[in-house]
Protein backbone atom coordinates (compact mmCIF):
# COMPACT_ATOMS: atom_id res chain seq x y z
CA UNK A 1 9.77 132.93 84.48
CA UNK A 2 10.70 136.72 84.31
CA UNK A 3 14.71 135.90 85.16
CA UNK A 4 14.05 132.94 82.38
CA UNK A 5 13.09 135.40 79.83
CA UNK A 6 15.81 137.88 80.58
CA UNK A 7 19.15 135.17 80.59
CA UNK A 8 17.63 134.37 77.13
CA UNK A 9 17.17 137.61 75.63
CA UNK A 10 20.51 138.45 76.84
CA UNK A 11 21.67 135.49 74.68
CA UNK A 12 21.64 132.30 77.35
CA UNK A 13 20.77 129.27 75.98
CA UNK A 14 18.80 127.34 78.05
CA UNK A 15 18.46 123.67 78.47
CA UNK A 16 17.26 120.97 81.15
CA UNK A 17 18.39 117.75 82.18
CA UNK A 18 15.79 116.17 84.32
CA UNK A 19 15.46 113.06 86.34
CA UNK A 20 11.78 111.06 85.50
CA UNK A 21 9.63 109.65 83.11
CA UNK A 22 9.75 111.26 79.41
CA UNK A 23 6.03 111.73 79.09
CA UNK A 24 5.44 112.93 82.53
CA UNK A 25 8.13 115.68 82.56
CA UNK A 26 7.87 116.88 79.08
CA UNK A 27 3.95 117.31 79.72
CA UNK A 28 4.81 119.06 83.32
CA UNK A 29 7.20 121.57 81.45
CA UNK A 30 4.79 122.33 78.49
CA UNK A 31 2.41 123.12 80.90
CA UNK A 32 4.39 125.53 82.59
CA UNK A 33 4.88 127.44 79.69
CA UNK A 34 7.97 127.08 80.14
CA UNK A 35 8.98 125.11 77.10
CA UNK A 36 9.43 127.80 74.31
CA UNK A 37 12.26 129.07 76.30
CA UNK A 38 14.31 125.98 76.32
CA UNK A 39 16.29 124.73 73.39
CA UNK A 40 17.19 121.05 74.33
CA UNK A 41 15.85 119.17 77.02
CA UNK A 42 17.22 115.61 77.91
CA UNK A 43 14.89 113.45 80.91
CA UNK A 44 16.93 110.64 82.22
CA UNK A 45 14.44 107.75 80.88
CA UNK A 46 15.15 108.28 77.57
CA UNK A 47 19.28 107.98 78.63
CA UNK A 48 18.92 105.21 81.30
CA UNK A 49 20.83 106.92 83.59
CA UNK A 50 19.78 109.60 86.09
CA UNK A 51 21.33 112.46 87.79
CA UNK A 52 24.18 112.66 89.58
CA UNK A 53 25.47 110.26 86.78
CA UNK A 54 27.92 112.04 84.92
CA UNK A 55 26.35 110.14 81.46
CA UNK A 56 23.57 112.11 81.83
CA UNK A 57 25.89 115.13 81.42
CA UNK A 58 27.78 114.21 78.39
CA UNK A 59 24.67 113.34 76.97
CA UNK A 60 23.04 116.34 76.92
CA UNK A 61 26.05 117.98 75.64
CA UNK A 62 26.26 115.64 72.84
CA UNK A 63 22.76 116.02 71.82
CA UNK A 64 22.45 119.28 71.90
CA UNK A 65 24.16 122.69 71.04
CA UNK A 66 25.45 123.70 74.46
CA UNK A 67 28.93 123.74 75.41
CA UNK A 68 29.38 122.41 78.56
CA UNK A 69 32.70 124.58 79.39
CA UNK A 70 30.50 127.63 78.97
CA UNK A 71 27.75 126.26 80.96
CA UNK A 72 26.58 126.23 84.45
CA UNK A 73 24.25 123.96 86.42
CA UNK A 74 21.25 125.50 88.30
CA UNK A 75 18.82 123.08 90.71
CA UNK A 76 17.50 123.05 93.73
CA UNK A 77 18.86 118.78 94.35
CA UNK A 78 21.39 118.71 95.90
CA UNK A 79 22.14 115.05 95.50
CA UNK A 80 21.29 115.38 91.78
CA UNK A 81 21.77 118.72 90.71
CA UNK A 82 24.61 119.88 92.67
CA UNK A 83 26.52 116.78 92.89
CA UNK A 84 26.45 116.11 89.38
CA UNK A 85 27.23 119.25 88.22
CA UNK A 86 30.41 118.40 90.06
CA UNK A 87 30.70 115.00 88.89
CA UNK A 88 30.40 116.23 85.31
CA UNK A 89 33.17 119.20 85.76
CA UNK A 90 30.34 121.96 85.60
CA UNK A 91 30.38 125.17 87.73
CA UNK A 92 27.03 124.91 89.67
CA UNK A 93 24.49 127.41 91.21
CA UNK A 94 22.67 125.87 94.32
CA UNK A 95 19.03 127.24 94.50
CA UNK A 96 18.42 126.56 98.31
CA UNK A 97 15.51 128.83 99.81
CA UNK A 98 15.10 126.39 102.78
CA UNK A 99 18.56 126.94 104.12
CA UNK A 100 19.41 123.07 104.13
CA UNK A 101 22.88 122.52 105.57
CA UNK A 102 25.27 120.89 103.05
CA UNK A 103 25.93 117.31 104.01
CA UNK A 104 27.35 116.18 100.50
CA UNK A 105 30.63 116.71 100.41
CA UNK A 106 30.41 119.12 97.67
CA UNK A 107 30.82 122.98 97.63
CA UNK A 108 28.58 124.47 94.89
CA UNK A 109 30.22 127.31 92.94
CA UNK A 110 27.22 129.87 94.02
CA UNK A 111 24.32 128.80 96.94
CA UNK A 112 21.87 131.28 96.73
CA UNK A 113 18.41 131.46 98.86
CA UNK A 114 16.26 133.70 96.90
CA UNK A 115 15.70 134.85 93.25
């Protein structure tokens, strides 16, 4: 939450695109109290598409305020996350603690292993 708090005060804008049901994830994430520091979030039911689909992509960037040539994807899926970030033309930051070898065919612009 800390490294959250500091990307935003140092003028990120942060947004999520998440794979699920609407209800579900949008309860999981105010839970977390994580929500006040987001400014759009997009979950794949209410699109009808999930990640890797680029669609997802374009419509979060539609929706919301971002611009996707100044963004970059962060996840820990690398089937979703990673893979669409490269499907969609976004620079992408692999969050892989576990040390999983890369099977997918795509590079990620930054793996790292630890925050």
């Amino acid at each position: 939450m800390a490294m959250l708090k500091q990307a935003q005060c140092l003028g990120y804008q942060l947004g999520i695109i998440t794979n699920g049901v609407a209800k579900v994830q949008k309860s999981r994430l105010s839970e977390s109290g994580l929500a006040p520091l987001f400014s759009s979030v997009l979950v794949s039911e209410t699109v009808g598409v999930e990640k890797p689909d680029p669609v997802i992509f374009e419509r979060f960037f539609a929706t919301s305020e971002v611009a996707p040539e100044r963004s970059i994807m962060i996840g820990d899926g690398l089937p979703s996350d990673i893979v669409g970030a490269h499907k969609a033309h976004l620079a992408s930051v692999w969050y892989n603690p576990r040390r999983v070898a890369n099977t997918s065919g795509v590079t990620p612009t930054v793996t790292v292993a630890n925050h």
